[in-house]
N, C-alpha and C. Protein backbone atom coordinates (compact mmCIF):
# COMPACT_ATOMS: atom_id res chain seq x y z
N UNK A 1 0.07 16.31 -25.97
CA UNK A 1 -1.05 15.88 -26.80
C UNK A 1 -1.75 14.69 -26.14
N UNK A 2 -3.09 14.94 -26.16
CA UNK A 2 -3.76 13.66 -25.32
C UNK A 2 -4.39 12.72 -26.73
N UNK A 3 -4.42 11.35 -26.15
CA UNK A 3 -4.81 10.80 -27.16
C UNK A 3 -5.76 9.58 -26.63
N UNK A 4 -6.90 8.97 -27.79
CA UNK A 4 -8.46 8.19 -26.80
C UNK A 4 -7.80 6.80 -27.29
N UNK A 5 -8.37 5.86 -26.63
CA UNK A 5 -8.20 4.74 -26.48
C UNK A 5 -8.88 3.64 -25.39
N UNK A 6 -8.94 2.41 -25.89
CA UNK A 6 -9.51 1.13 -24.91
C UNK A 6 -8.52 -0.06 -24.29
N UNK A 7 -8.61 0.01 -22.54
CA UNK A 7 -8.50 -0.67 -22.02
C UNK A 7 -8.67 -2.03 -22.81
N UNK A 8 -7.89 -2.94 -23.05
CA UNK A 8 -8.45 -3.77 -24.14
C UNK A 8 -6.99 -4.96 -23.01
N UNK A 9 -6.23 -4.76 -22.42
CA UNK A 9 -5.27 -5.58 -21.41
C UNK A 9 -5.49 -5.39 -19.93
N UNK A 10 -5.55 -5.57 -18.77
CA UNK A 10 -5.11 -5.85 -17.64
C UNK A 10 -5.01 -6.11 -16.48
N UNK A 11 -3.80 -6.25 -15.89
CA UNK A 11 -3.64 -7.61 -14.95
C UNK A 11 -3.48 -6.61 -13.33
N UNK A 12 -4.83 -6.76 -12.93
CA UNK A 12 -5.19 -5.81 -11.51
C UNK A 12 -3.98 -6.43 -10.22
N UNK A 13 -3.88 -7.65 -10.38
CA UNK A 13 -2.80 -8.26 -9.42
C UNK A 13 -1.80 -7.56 -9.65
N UNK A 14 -0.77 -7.18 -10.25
CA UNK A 14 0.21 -6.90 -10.85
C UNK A 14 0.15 -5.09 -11.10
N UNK A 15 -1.31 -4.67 -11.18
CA UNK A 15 -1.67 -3.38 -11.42
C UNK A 15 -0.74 -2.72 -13.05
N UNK A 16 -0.93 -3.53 -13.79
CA UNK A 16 -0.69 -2.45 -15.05
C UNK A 16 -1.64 -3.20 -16.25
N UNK A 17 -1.26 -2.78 -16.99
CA UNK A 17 -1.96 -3.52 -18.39
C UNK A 17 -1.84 -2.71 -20.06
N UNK A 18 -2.68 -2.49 -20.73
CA UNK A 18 -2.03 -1.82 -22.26
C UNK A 18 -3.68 -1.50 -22.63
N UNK A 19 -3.24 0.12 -23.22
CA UNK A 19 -4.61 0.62 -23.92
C UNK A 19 -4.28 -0.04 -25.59
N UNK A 20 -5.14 0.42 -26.36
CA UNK A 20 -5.11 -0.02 -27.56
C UNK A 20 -5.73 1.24 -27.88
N UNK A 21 -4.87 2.04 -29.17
CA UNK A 21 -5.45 3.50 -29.60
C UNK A 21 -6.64 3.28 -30.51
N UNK A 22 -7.39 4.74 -30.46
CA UNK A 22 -8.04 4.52 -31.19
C UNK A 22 -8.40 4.70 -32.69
N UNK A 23 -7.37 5.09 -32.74
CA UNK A 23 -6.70 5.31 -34.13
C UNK A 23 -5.47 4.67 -34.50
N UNK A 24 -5.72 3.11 -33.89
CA UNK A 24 -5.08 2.33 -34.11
C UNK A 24 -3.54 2.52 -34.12
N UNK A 25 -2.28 1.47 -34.50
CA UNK A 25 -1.21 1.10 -34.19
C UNK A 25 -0.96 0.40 -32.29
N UNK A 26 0.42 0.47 -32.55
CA UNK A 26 0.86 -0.82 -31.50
C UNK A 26 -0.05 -0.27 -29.86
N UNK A 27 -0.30 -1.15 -28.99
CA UNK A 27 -0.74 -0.96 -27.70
C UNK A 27 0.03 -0.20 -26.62
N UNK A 28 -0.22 0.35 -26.24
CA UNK A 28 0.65 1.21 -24.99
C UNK A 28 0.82 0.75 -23.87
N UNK A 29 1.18 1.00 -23.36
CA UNK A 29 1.78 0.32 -21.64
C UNK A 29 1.26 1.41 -20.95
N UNK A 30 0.28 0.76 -19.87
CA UNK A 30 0.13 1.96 -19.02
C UNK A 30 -0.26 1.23 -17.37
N UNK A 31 0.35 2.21 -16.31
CA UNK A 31 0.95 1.28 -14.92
C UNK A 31 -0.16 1.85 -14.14
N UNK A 32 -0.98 1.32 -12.89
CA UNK A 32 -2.07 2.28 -11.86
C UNK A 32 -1.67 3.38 -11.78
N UNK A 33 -0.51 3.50 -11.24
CA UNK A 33 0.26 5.37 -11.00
C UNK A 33 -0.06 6.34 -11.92
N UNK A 34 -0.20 5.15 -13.22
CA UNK A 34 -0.31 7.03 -14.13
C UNK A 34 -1.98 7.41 -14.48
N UNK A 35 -2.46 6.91 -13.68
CA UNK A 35 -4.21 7.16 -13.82
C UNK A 35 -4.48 8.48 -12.29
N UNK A 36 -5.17 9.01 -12.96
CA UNK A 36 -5.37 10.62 -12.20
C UNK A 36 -6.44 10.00 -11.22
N UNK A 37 -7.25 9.05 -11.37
CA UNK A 37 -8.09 8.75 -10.28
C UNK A 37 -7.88 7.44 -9.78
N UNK A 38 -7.28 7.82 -8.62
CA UNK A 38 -6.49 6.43 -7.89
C UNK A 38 -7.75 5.68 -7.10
N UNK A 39 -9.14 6.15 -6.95
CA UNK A 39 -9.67 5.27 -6.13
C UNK A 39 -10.67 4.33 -7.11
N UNK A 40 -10.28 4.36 -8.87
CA UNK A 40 -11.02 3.69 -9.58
C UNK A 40 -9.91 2.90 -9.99
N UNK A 41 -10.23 1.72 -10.24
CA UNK A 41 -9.01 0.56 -11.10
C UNK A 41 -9.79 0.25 -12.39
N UNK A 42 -9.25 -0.05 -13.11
CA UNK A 42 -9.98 -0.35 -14.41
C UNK A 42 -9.94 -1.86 -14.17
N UNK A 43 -10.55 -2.39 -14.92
CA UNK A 43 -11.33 -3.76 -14.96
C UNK A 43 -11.13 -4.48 -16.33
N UNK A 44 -10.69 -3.15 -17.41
CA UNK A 44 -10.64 -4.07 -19.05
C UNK A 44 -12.15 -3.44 -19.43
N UNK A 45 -11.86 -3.13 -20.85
CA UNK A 45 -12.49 -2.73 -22.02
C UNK A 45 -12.84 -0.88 -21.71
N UNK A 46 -12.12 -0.11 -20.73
CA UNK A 46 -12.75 1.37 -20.19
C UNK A 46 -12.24 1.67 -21.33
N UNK A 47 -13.08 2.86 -21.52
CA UNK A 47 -12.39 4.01 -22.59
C UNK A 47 -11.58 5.10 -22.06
N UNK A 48 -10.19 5.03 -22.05
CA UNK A 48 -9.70 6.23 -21.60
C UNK A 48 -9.21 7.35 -22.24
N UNK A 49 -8.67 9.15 -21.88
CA UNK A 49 -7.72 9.22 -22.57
C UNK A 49 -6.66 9.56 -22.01
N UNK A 50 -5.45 9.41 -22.59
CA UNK A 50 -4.20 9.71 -21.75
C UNK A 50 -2.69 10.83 -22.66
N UNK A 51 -1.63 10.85 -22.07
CA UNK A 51 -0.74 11.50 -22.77
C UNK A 51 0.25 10.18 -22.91
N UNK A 52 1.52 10.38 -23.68
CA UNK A 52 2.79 9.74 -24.06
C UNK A 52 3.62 9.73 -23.26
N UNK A 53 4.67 9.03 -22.79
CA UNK A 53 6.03 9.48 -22.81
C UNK A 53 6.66 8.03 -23.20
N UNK A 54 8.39 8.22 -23.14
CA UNK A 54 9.21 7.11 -23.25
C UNK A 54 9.63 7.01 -21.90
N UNK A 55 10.11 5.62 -21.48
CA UNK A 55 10.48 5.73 -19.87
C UNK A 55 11.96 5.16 -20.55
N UNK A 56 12.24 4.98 -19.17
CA UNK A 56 14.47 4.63 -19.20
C UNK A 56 14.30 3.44 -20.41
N UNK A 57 13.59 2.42 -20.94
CA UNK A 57 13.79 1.75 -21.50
C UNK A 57 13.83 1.96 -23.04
N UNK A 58 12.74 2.97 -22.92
CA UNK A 58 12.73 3.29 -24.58
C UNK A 58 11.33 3.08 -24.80
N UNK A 59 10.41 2.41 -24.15
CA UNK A 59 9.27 2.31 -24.35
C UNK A 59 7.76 3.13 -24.05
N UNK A 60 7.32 2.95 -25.32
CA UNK A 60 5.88 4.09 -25.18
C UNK A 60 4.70 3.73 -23.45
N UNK A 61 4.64 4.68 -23.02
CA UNK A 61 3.96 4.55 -21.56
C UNK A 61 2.80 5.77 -21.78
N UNK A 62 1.86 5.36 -21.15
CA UNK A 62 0.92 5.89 -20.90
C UNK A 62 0.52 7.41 -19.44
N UNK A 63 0.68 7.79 -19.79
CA UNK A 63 0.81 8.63 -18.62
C UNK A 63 -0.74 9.75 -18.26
N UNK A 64 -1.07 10.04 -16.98
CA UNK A 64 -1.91 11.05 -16.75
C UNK A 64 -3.64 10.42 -17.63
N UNK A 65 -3.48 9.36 -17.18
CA UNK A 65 -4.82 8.46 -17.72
C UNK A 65 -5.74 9.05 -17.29
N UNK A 66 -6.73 9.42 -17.83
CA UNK A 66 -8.55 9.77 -17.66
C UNK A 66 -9.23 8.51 -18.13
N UNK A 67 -10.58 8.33 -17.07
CA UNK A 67 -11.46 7.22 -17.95
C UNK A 67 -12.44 8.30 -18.48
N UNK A 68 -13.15 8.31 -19.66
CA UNK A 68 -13.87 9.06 -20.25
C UNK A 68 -14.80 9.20 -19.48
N UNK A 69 -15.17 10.76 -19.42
CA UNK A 69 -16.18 11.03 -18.73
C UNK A 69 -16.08 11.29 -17.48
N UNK A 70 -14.83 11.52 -16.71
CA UNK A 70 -14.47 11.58 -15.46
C UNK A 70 -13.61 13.18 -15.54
N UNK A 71 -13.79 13.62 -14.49
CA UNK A 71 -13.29 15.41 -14.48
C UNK A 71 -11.72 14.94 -14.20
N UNK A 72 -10.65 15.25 -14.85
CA UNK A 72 -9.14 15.34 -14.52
C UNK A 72 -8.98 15.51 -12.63
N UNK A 73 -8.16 14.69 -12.05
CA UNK A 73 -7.99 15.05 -10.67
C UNK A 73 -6.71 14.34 -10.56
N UNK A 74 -5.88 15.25 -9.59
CA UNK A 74 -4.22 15.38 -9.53
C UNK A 74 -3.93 13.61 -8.73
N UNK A 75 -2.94 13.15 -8.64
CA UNK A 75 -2.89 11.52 -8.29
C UNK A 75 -2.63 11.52 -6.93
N UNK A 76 -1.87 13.25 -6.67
CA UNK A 76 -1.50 13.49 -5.07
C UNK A 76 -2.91 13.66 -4.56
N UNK A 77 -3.93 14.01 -4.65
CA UNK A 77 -5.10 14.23 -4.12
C UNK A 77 -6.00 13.23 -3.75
N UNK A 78 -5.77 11.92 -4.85
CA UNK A 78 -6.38 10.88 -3.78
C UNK A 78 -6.57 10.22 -2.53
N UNK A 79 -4.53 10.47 -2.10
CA UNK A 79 -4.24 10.23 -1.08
C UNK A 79 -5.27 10.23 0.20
N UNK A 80 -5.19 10.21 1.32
CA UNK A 80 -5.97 9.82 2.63
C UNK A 80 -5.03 11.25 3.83
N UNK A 81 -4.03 11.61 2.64
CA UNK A 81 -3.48 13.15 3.41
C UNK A 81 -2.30 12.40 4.37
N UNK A 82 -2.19 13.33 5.63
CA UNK A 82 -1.23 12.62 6.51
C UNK A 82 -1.87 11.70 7.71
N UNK A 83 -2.65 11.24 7.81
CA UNK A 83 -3.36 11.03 8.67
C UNK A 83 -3.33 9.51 9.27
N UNK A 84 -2.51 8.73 8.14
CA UNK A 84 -2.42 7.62 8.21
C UNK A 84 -0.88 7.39 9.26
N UNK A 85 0.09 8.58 8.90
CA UNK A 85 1.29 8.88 9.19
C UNK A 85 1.51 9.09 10.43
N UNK A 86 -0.33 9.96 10.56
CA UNK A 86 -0.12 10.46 12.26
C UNK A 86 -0.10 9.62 12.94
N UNK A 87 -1.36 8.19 12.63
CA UNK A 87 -1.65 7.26 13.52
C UNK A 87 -0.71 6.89 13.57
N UNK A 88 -0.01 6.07 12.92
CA UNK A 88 1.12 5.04 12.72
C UNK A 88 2.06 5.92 13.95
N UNK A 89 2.43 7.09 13.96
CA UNK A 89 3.42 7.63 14.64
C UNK A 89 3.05 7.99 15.94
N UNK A 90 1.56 8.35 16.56
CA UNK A 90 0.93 8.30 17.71
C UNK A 90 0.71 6.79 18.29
N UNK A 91 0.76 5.97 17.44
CA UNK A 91 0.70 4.39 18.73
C UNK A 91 2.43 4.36 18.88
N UNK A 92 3.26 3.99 18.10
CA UNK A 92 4.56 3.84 18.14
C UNK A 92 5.04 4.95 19.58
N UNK A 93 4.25 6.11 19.38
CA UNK A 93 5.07 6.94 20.63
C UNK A 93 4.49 6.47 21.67
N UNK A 94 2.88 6.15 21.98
CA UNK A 94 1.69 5.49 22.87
C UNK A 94 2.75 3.81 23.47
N UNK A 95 3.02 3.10 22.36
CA UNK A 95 4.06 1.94 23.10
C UNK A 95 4.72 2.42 23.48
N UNK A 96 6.17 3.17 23.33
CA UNK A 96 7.08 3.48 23.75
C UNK A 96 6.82 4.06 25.03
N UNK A 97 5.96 5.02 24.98
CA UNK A 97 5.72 5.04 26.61
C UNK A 97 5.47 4.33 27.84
N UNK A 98 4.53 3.34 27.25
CA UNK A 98 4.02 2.55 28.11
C UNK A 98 5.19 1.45 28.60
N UNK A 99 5.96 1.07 27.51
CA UNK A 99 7.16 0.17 27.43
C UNK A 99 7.81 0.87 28.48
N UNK A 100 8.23 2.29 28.62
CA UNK A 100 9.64 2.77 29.10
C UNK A 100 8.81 3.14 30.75
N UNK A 101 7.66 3.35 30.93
CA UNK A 101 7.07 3.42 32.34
C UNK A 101 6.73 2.03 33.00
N UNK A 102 7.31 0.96 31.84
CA UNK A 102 6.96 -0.14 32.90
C UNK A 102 5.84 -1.02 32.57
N UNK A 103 4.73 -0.56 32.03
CA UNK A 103 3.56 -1.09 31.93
C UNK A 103 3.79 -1.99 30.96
N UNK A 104 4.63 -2.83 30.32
CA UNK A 104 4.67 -3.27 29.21
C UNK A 104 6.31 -3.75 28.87
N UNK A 105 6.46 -5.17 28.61
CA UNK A 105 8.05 -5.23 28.52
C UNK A 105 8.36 -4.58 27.48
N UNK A 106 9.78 -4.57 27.42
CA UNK A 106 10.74 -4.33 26.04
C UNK A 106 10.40 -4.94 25.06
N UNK A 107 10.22 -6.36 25.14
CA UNK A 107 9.94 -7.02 23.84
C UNK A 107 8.86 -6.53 23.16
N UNK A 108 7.53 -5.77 23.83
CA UNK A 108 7.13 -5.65 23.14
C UNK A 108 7.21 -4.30 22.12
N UNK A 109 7.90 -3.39 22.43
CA UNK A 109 8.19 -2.39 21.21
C UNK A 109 9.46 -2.89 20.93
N UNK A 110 10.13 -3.65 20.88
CA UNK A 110 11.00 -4.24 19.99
C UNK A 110 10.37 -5.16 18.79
N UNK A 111 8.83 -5.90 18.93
CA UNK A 111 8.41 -6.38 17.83
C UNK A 111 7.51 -5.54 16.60
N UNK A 112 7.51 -4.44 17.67
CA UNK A 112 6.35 -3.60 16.80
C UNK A 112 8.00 -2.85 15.77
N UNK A 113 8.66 -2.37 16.26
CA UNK A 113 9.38 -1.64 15.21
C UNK A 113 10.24 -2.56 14.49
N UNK A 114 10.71 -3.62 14.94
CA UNK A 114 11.35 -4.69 14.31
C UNK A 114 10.27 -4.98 12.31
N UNK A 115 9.31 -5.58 13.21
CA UNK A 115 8.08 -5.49 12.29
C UNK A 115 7.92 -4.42 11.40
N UNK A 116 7.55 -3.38 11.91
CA UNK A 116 7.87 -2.26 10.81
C UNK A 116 8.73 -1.97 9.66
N UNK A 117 9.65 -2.16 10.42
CA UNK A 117 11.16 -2.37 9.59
C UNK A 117 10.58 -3.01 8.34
N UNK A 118 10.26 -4.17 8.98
CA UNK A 118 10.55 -5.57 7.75
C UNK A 118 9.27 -5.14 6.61
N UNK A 119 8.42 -4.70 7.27
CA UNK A 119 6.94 -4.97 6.16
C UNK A 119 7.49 -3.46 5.49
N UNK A 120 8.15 -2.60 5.68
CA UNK A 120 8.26 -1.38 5.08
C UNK A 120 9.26 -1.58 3.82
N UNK A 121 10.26 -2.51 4.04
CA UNK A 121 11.23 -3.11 3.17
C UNK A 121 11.04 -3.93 2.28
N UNK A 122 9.34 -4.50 2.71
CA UNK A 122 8.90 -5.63 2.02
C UNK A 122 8.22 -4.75 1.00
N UNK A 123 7.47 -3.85 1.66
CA UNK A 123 6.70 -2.52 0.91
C UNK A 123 7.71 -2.39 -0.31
N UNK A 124 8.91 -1.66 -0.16
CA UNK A 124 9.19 -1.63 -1.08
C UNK A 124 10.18 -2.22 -2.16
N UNK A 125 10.27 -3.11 -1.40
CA UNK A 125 10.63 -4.49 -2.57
C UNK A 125 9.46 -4.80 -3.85
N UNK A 126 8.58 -4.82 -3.06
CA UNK A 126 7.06 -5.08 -3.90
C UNK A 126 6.77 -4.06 -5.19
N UNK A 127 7.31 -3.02 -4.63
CA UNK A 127 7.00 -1.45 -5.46
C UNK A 127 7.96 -1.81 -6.28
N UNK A 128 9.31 -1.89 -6.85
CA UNK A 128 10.12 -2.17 -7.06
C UNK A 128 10.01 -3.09 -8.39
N UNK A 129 8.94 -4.44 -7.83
CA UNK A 129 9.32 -5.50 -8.69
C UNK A 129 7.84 -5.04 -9.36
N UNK A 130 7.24 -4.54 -9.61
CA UNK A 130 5.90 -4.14 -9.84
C UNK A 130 5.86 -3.23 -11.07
N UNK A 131 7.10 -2.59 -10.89
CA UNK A 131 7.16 -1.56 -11.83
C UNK A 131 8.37 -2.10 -12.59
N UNK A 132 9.34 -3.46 -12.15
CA UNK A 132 9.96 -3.86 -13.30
C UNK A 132 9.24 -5.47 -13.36
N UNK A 133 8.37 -5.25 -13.35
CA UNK A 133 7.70 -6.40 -14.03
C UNK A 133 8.41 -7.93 -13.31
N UNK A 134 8.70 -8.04 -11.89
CA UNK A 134 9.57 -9.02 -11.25
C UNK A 134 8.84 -9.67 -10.59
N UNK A 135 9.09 -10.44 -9.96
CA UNK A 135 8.18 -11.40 -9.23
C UNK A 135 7.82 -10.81 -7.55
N UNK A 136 6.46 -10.73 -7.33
CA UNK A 136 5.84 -9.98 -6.63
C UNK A 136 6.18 -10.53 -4.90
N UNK A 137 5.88 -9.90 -4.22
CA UNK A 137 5.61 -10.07 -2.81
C UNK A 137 4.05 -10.66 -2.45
N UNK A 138 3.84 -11.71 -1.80
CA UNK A 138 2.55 -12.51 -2.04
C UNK A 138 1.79 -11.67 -0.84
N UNK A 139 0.48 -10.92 -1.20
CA UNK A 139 -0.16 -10.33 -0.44
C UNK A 139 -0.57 -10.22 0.99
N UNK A 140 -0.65 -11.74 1.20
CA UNK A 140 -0.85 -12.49 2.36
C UNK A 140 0.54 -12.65 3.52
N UNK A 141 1.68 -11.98 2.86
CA UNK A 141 2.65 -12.29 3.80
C UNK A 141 2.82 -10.72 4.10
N UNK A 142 2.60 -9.69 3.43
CA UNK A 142 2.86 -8.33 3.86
C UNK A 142 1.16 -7.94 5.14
N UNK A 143 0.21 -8.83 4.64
CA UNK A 143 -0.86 -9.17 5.85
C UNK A 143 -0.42 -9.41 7.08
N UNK A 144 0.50 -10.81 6.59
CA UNK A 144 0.86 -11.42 8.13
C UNK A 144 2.05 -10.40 8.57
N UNK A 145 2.58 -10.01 8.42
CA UNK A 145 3.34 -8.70 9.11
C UNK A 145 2.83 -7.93 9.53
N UNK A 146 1.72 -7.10 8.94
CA UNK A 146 0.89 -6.11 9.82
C UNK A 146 0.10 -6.65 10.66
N UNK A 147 -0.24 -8.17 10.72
CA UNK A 147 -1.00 -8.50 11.51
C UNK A 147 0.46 -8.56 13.11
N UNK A 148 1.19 -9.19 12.91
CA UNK A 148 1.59 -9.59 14.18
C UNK A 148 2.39 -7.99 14.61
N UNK A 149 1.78 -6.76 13.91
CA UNK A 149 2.94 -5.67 14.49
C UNK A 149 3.79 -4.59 13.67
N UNK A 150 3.57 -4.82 12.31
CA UNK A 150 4.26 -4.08 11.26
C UNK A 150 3.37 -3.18 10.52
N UNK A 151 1.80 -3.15 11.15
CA UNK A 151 1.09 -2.20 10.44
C UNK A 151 1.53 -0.85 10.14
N UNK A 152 1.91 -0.29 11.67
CA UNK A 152 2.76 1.25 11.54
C UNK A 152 3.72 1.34 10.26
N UNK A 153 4.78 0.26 10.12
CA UNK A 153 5.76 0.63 8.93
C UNK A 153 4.77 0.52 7.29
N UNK A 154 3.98 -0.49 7.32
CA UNK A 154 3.13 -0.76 6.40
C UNK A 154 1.93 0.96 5.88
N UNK A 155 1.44 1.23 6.98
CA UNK A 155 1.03 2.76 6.65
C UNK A 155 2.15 3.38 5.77
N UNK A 156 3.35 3.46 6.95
CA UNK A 156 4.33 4.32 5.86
C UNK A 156 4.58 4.49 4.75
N UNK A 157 4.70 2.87 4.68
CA UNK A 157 5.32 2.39 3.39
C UNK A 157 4.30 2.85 2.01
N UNK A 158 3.13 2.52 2.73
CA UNK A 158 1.63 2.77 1.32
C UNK A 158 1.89 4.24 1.18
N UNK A 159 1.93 4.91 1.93
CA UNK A 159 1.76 6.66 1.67
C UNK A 159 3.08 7.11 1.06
N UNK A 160 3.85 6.67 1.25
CA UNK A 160 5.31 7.23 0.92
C UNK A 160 5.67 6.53 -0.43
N UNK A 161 5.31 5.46 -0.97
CA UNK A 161 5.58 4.81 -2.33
C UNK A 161 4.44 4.74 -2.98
N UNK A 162 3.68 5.14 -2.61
CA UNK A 162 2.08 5.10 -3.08
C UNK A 162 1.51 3.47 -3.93
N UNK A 163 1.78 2.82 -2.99
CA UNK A 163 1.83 1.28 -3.12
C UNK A 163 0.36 0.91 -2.26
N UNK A 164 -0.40 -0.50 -3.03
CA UNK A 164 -1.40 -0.44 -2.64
C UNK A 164 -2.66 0.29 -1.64
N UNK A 165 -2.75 1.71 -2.09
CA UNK A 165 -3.55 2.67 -1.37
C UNK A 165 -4.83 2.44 -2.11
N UNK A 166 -4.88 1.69 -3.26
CA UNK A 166 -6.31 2.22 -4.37
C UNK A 166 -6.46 0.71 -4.68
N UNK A 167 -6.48 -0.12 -3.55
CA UNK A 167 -6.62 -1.07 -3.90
C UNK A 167 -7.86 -1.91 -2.86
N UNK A 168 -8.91 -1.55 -3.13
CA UNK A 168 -10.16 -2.12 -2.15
C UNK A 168 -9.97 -3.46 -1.30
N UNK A 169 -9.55 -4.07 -2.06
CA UNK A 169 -9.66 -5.35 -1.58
C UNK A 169 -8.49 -5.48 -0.40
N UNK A 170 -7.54 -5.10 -1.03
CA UNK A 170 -6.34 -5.36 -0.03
C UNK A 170 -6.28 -4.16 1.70
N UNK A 171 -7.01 -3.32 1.01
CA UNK A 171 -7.60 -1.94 1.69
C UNK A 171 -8.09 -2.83 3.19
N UNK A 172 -9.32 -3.29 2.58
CA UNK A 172 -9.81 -4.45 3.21
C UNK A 172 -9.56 -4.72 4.62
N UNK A 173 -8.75 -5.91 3.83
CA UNK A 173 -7.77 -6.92 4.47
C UNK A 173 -6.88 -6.28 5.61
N UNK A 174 -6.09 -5.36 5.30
CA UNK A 174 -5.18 -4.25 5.82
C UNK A 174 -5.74 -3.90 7.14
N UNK A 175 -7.05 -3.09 6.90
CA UNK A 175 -7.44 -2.61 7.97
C UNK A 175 -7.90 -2.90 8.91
N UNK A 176 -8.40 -4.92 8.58
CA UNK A 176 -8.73 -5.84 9.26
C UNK A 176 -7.68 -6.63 10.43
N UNK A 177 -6.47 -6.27 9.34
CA UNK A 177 -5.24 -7.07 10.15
C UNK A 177 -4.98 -5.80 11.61
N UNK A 178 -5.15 -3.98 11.64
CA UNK A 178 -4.82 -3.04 11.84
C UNK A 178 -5.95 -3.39 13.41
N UNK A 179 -7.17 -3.51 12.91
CA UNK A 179 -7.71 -4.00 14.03
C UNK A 179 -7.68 -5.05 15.22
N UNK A 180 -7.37 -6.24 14.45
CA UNK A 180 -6.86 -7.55 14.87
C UNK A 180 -5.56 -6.99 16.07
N UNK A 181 -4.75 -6.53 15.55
CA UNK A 181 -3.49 -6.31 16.30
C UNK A 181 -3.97 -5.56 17.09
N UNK A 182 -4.45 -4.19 17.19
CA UNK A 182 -4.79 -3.29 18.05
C UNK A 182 -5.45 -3.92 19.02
N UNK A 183 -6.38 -4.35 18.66
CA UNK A 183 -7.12 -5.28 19.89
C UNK A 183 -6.61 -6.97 20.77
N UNK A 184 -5.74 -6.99 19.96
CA UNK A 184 -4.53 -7.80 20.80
C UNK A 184 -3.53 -7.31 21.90
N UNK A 185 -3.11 -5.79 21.55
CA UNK A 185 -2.64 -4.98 22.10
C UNK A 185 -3.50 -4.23 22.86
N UNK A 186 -4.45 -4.65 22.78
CA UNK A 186 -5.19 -3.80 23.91
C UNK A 186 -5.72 -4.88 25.00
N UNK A 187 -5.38 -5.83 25.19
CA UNK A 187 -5.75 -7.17 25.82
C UNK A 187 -4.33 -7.23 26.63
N UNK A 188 -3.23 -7.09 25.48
CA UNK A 188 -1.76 -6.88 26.14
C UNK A 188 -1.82 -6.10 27.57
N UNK A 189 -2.25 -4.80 27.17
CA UNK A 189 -2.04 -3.61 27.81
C UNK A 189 -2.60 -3.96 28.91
N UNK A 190 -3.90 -4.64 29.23
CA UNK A 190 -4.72 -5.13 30.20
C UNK A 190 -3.82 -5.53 31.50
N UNK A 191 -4.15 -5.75 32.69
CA UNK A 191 -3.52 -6.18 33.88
C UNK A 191 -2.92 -7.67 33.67
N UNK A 192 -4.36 -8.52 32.76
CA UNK A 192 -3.94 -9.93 33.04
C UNK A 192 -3.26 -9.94 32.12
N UNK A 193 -2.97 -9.44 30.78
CA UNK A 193 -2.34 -10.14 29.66
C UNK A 193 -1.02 -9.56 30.00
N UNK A 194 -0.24 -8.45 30.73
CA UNK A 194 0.64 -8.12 30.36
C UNK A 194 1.48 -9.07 31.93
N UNK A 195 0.66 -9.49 32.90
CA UNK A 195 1.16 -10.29 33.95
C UNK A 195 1.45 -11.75 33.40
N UNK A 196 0.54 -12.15 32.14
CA UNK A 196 0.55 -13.24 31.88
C UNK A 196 2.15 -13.27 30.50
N UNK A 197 2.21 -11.82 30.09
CA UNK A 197 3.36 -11.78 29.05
C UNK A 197 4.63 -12.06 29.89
N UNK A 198 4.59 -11.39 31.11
CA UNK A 198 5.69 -11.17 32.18
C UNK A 198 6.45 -12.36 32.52
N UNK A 199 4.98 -13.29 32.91
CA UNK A 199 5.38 -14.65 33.19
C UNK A 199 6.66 -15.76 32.21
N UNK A 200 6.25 -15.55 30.61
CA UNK A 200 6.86 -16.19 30.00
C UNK A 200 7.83 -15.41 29.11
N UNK A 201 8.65 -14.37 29.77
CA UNK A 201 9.53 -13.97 29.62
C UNK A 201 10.65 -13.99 30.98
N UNK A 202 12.03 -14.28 30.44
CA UNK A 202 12.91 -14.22 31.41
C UNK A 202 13.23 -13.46 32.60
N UNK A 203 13.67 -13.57 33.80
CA UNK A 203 13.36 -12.18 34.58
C UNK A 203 14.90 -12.00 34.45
């Protein structure tokens, strides 16, 4: 049974907030995930409608959210597909080569997957505390990870937990840090930068 109601709570940092029915009684809980159109965020006061359920706690949740006036569309379909997966997994194999022919020390695909590691763990620590209402991972530090090298695990991490993908701003930022590095690494790759990496590493 679907039922109408107003955005009348929430907190976009945090990504959840509470409809208020429209046929009145208590407010519902409802999280970004359960909205069918992941590339819109609500803002407060939308009219939506949605279905019920109880989650592990016992509490009424909002699920399969429509904003009025919008055609139903599946939450897997917003996605960006695999494509994010490919890149991430075509530079990682692109270093590794270059690393294992020489062109490039060890250290440096030891920071790129090291990195990965960490921002993918951070990924989903974040997911984690998000959905139990815990204290968050500060945006700017899962940045500075993809910036110095953890973007690849950071792709992963967004597509596979479906963790900040519908989020413009951070979208942003992300793809800014994705560039930043790439073009650091492509300065690396260069004759002088990787003679000049050589230098201040041990022989």
């Amino acid at each position: 049974m679907r039922y109408q109601g107003r955005v009348t709570t929430w907190k976009d940092d945090q990504g959840y907030g509470f409809i208020t029915p429209n046929d009145g009684g208590s407010q519902v809980f409802v999280h970004i995930k359960s909205f069918a159109n992941r590339q819109r965020r609500p803002g407060g006061n939308e009219l939506v409608t949605y279905e019920c359920k109880v989650d592990a706690k016992g509490r009424t949740q909002a699920e399969n959210v429509a904003f009025v006036g919008e055609r139903m569309t599946s939450p897997a379909a917003s996605g960006n597909g695999n494509s994010p997966l490919i890149l991430a997994s075509a530079f990682l194999v692109f270093v590794a080569g270059v690393t294992f022919t020489g062109r490039l020390p060890m250290a440096v695909l030891g920071l790129y997957l090291a990195a990965s590691v960490l921002v993918f763990i951070a990924y989903a620590i974040d997911k984690s505390a998000a959905q139990n209402d815990q204290w968050r991972t500060k945006e700017s530090t899962l940045h500075l990870f993809a910036l110095v090298g953890g973007w690849p695990g950071a792709l992963v991490a967004q597509r596979l937990f479906r963790h900040k993908t519908s989020k413009k701003s951070f979208q942003t930022v992300f793809w800014a840090t994705v560039v930043l590095n790439c073009a650091g690494f492509g300065w690396l790759f260069s004759t002088q930068g990787a003679a000049m990496l050589q230098s201040f590493l041990p022989t």
